[in-house]
PDB file of N, CA and C in Angstrom:
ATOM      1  N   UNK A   1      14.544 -75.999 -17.079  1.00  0.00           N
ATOM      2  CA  UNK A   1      15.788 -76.579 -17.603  1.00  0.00           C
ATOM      3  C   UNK A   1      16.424 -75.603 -18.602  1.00  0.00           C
ATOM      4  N   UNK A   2      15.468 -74.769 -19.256  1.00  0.00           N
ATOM      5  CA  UNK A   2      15.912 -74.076 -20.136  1.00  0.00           C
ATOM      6  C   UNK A   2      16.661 -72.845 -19.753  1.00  0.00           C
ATOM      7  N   UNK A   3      16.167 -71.984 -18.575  1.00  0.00           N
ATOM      8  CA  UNK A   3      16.753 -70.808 -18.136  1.00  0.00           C
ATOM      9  C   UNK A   3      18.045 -71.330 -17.226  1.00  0.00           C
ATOM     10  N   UNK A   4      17.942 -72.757 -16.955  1.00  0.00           N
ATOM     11  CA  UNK A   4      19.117 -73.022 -16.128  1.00  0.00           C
ATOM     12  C   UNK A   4      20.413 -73.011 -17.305  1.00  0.00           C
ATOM     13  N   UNK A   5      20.102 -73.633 -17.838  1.00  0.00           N
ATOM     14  CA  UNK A   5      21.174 -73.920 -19.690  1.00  0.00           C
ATOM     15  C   UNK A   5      21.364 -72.423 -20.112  1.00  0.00           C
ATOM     16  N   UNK A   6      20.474 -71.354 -20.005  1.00  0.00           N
ATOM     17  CA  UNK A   6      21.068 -70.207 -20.723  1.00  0.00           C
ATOM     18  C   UNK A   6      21.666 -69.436 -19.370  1.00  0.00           C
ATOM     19  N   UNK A   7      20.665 -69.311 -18.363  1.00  0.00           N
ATOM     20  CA  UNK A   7      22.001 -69.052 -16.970  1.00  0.00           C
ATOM     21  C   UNK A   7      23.455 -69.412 -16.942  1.00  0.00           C
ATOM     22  N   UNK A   8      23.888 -70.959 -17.303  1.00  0.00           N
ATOM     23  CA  UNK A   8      25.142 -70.939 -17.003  1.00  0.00           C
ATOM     24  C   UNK A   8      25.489 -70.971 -18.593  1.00  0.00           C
ATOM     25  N   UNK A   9      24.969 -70.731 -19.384  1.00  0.00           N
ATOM     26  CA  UNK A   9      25.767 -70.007 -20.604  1.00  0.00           C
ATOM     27  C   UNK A   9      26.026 -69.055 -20.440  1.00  0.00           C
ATOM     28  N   UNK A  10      25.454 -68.300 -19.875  1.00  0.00           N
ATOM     29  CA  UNK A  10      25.693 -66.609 -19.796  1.00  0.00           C
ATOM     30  C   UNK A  10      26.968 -66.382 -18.770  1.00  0.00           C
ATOM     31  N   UNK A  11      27.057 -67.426 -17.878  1.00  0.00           N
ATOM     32  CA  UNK A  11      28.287 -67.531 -17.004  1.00  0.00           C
ATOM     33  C   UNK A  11      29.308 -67.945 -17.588  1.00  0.00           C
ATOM     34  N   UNK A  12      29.838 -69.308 -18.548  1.00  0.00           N
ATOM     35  CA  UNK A  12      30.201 -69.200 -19.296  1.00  0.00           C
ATOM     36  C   UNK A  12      30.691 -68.138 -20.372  1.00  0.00           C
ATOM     37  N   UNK A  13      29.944 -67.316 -20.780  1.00  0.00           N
ATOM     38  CA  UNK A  13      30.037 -66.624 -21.975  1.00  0.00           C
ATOM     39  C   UNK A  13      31.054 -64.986 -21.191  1.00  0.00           C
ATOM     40  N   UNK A  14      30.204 -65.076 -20.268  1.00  0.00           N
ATOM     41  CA  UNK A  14      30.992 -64.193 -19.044  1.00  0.00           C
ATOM     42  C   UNK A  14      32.360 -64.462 -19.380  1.00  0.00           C
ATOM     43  N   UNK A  15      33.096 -65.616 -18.630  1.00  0.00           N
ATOM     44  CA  UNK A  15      33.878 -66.057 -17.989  1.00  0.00           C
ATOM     45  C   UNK A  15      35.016 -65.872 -19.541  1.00  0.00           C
ATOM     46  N   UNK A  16      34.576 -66.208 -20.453  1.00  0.00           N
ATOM     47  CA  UNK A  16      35.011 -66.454 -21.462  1.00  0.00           C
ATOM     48  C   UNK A  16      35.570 -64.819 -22.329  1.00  0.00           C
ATOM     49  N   UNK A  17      34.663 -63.577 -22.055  1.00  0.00           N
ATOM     50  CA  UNK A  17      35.141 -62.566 -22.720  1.00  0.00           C
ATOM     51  C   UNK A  17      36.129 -61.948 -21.638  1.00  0.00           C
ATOM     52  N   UNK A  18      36.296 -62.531 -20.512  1.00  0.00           N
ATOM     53  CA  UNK A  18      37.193 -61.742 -19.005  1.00  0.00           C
ATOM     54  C   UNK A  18      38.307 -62.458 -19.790  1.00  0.00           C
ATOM     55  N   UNK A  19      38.544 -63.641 -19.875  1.00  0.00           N
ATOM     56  CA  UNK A  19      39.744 -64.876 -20.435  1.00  0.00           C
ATOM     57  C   UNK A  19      40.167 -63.891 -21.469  1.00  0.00           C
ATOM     58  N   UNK A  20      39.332 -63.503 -22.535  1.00  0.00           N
ATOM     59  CA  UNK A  20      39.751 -62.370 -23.742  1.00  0.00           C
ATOM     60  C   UNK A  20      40.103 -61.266 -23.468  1.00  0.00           C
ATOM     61  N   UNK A  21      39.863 -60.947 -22.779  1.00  0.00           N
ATOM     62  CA  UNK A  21      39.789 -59.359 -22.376  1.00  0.00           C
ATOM     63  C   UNK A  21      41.726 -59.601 -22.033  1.00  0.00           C
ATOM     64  N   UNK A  22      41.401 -60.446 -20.550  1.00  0.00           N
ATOM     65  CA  UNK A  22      42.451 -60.303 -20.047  1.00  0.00           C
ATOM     66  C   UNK A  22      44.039 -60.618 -21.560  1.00  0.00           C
ATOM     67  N   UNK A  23      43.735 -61.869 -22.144  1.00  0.00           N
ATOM     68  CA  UNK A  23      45.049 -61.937 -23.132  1.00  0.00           C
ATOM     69  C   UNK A  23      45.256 -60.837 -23.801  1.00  0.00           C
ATOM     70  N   UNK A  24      44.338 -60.152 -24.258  1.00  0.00           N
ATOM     71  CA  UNK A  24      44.104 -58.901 -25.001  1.00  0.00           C
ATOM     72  C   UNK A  24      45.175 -57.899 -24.320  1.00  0.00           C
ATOM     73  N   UNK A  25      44.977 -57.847 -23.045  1.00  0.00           N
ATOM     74  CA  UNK A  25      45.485 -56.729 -21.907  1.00  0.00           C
ATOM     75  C   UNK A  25      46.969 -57.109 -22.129  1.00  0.00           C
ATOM     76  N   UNK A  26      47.353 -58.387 -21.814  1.00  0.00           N
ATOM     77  CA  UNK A  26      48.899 -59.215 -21.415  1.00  0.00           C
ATOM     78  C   UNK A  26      49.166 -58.706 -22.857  1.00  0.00           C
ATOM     79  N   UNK A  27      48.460 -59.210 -23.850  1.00  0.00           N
ATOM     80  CA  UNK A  27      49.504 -59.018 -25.304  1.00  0.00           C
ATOM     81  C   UNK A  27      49.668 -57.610 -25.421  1.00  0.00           C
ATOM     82  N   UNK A  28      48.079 -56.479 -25.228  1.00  0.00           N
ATOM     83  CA  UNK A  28      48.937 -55.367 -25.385  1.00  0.00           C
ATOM     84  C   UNK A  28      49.913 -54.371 -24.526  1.00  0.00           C
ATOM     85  N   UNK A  29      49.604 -55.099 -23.448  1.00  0.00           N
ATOM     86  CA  UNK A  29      50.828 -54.448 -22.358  1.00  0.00           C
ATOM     87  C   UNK A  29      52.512 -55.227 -23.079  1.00  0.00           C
ATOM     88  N   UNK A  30      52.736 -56.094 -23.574  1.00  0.00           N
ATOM     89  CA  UNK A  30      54.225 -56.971 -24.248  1.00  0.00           C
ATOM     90  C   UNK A  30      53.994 -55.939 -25.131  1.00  0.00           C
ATOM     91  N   UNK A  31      53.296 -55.705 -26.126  1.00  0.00           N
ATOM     92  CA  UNK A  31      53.291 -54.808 -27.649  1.00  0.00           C
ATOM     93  C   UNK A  31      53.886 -53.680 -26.781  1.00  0.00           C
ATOM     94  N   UNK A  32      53.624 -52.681 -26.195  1.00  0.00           N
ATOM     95  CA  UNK A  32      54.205 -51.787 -25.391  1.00  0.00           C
ATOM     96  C   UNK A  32      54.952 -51.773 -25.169  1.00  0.00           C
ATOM     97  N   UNK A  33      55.287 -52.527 -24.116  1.00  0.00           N
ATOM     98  CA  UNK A  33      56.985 -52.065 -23.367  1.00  0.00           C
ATOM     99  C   UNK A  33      58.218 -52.633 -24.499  1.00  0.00           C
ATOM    100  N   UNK A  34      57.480 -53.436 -25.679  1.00  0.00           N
ATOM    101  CA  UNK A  34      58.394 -54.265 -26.572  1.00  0.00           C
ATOM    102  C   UNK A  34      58.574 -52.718 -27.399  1.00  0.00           C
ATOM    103  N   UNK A  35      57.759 -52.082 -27.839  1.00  0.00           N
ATOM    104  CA  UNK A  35      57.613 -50.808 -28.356  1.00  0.00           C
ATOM    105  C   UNK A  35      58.497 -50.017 -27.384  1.00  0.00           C
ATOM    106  N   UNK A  36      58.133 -49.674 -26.646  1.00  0.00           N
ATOM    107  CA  UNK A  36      58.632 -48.204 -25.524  1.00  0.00           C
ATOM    108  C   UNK A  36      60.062 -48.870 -25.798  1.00  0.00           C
ATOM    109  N   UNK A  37      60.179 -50.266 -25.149  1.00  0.00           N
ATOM    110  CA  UNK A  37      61.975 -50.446 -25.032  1.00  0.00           C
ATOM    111  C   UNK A  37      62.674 -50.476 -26.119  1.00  0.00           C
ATOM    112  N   UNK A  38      62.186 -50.240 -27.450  1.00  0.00           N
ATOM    113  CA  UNK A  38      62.831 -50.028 -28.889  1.00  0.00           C
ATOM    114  C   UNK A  38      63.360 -48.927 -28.893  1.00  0.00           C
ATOM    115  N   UNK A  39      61.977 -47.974 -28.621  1.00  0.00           N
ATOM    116  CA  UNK A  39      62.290 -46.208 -28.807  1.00  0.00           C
ATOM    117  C   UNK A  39      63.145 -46.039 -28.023  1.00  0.00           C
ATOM    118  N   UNK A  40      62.914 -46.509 -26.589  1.00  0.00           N
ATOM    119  CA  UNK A  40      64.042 -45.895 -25.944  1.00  0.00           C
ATOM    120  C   UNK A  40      65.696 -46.426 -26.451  1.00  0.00           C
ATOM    121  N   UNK A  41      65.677 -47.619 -26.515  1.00  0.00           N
ATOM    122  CA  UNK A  41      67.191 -47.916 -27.324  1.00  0.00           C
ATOM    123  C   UNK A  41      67.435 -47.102 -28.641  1.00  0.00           C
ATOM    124  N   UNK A  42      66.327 -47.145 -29.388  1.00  0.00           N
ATOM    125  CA  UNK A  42      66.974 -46.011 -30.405  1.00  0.00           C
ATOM    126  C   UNK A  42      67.414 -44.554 -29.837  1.00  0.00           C
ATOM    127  N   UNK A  43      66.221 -44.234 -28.662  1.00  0.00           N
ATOM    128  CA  UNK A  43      66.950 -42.787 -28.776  1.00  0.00           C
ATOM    129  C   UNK A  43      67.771 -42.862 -28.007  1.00  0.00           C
ATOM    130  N   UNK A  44      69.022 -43.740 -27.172  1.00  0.00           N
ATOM    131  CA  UNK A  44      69.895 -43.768 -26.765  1.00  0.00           C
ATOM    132  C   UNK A  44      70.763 -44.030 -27.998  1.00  0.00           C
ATOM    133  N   UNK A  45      70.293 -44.683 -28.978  1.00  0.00           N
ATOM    134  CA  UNK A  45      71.749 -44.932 -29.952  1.00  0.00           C
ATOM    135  C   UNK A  45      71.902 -43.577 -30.438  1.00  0.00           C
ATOM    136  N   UNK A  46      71.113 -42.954 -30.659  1.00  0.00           N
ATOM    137  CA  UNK A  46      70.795 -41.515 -31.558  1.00  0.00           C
ATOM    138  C   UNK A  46      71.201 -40.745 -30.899  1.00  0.00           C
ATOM    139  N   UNK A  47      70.894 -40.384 -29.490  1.00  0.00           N
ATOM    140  CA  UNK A  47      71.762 -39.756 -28.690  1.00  0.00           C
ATOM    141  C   UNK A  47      73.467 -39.760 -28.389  1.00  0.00           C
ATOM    142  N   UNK A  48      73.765 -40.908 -28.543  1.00  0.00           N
ATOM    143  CA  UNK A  48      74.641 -41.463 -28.468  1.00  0.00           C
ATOM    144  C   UNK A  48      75.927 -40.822 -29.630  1.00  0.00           C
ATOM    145  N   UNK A  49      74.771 -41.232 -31.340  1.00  0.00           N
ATOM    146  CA  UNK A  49      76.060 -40.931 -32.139  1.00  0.00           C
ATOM    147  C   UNK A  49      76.091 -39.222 -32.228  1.00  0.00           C
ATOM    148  N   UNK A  50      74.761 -38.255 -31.370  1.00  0.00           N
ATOM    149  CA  UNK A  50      74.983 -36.988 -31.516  1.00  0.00           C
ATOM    150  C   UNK A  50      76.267 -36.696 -30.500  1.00  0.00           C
ATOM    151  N   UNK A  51      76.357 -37.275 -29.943  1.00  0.00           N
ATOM    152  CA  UNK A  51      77.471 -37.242 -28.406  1.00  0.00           C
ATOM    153  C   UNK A  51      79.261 -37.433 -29.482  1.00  0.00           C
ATOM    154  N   UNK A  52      79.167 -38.358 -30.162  1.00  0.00           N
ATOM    155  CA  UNK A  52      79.729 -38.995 -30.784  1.00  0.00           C
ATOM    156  C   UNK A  52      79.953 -38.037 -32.056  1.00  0.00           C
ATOM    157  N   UNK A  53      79.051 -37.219 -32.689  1.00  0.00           N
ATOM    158  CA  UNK A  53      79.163 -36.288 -33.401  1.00  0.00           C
ATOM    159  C   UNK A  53      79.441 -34.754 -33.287  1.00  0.00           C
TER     160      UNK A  53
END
């Protein structure tokens, strides 16, 4: 009974750092492109007022 209870804990516990892993992945892939698509709008504004300058 006992190795069955820590067997599917360990499946559990599994299942549970993939669940983390994965939000981990989603949030830092948003942190990114939320990042990348800043820089790139800045260096279009910046480009922009050198065009402009």
């Amino acid at each position: 009974m006992r190795h069955d209870s820590m067997f599917f804990g360990f499946i559990a516990h599994d299942g549970y750092d993939q669940h983390i892993w994965r939000w981990h992945m989603v949030f830092y892939f948003g942190f990114w492109v939320a990042v990348e698509g800043r820089l790139s709008i800045l260096c279009i504004f910046v480009h922009r007022d050198n065009i402009y300058l």
